[in-house]
Protein backbone atom coordinates (compact mmCIF):
# COMPACT_ATOMS: atom_id res chain seq x y z
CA UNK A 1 40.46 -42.11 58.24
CA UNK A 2 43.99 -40.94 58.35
CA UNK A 3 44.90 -44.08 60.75
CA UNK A 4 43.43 -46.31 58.50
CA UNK A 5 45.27 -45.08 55.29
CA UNK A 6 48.68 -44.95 57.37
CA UNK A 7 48.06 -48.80 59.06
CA UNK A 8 47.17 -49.77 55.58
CA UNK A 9 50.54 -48.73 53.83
CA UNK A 10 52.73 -50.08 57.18
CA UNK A 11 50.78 -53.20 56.29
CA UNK A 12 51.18 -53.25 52.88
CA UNK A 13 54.92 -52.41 53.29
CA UNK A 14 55.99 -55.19 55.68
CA UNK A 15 54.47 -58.08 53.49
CA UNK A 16 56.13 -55.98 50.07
CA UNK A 17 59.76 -56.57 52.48
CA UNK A 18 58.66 -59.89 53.27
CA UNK A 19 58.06 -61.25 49.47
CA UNK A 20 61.31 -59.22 48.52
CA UNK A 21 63.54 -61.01 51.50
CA UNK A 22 61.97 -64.46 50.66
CA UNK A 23 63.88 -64.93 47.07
CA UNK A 24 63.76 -67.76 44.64
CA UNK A 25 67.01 -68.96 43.89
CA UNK A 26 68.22 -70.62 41.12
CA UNK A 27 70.71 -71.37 38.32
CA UNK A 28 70.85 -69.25 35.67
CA UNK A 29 71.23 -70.82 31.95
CA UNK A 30 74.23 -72.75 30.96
CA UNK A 31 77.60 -73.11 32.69
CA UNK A 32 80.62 -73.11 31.44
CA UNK A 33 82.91 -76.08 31.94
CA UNK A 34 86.10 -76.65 31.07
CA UNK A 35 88.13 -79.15 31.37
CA UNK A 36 92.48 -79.54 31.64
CA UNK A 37 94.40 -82.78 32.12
CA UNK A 38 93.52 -82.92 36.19
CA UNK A 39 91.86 -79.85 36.59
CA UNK A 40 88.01 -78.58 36.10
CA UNK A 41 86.77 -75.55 36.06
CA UNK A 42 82.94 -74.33 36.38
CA UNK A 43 81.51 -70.95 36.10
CA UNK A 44 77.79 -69.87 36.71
CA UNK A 45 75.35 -67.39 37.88
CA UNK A 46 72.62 -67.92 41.08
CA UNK A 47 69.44 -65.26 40.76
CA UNK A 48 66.89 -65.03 43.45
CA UNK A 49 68.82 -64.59 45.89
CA UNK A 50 66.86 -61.41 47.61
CA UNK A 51 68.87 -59.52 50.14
CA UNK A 52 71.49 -62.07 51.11
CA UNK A 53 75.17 -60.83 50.89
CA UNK A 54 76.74 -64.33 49.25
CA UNK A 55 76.16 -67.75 48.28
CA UNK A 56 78.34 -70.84 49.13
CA UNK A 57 78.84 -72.89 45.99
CA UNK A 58 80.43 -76.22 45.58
CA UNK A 59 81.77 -78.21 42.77
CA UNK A 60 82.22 -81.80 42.77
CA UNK A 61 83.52 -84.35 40.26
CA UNK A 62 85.13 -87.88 40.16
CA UNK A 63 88.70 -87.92 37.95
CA UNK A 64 90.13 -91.45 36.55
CA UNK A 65 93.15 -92.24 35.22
CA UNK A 66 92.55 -93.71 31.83
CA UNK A 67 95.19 -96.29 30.27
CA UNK A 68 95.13 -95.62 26.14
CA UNK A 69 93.04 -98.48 26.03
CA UNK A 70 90.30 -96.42 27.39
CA UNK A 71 90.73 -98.49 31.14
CA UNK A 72 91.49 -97.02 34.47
CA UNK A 73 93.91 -99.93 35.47
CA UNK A 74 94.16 -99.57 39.19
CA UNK A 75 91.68 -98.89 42.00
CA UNK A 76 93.94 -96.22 43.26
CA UNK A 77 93.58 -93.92 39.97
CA UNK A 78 90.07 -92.66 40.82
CA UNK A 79 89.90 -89.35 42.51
CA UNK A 80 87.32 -87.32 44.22
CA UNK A 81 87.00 -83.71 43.17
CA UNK A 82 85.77 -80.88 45.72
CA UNK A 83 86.51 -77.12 44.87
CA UNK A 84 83.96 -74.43 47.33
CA UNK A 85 83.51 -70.72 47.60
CA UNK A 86 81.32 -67.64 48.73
CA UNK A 87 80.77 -64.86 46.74
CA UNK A 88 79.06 -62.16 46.96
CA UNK A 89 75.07 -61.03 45.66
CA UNK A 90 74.90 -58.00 44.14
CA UNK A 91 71.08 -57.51 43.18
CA UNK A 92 69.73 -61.09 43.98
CA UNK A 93 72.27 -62.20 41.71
CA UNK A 94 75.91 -64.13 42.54
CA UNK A 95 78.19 -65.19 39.35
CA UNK A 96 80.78 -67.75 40.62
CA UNK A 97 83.93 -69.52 39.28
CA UNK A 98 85.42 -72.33 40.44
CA UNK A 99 88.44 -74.51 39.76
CA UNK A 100 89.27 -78.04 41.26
CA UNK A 101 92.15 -79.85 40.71
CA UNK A 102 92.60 -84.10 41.31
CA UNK A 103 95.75 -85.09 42.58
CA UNK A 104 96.77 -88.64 41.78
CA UNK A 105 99.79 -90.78 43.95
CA UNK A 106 101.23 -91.80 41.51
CA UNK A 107 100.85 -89.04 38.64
CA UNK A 108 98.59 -89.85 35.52
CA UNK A 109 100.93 -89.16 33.00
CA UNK A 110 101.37 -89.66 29.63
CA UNK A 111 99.89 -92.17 28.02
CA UNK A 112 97.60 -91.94 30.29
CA UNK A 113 94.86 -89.13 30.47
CA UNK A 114 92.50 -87.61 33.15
CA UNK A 115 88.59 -88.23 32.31
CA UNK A 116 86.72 -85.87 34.89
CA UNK A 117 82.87 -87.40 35.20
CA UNK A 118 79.47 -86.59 37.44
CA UNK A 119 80.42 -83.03 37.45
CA UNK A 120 78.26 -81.31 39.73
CA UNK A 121 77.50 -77.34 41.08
CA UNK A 122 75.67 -77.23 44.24
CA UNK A 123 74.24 -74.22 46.15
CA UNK A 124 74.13 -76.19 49.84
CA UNK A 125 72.43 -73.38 51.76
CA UNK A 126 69.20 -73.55 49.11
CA UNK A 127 69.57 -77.19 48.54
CA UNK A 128 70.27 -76.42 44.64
CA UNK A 129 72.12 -79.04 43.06
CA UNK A 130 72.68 -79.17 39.10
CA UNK A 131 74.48 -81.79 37.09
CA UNK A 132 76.79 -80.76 34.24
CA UNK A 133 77.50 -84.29 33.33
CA UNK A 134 80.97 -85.25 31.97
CA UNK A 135 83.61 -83.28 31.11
CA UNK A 136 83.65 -82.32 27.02
């Protein structure tokens, strides 16, 4: 009876570890982005991340150089945003900041503005992907 009882709890103990290993990740409510001349900056939290010791996050966005008249004038003036880090999971849980900056040849300067669009935080290891849209 004993053997039962004890093959019953090792049982019951490797599928508890198994369910607590598997996670669920995900995005946790809103993120904050913020937006200056050429730079973005996004910062989050992942839960569900069960016994893993960090996350790799990326942020991606396109930047144009806008004319006054609300037109990017060349071809050249579009840029391509990419900003990526690990942090660490404490708890099943990573918070994460990140800050990319679009360099333009030549400068957007005044008059001109930077207009950062299809910002976008992505988790690539869990296939998470979440867009935050343009900048506001």
């Amino acid at each position: 009876m004993y053997k039962v009882m004890w093959l019953t709890l090792i049982i019951a103990s490797v599928f508890s570890t198994a369910i607590a290993l598997a996670g669920s990740p995900h995005f946790v409510g809103a993120m904050s982005v913020e937006c200056d001349g050429n730079t973005v900056t996004v910062s989050g939290k992942e839960a569900g991340l069960g016994n893993e010791t960090q996350v790799h996050i990326e942020l991606t966005a396109s930047a144009s150089c806008i004319n006054p008249g609300g037109n990017h004038p060349q071809a050249g003036n579009k840029e391509d945003v990419l900003a990526e880090g690990d942090f660490p999971v404490q708890n099943g849980k990573a918070n994460f900041s990140l800050t990319g900056t679009a360099e333009f040849q030549p400068n957007c300067s005044p008059p001109m503005s930077v207009e950062m669009t299809d910002i976008m935080i992505a988790d690539t290891e869990h296939d998470l992907v979440r867009s935050l849209g343009d900048c506001p």
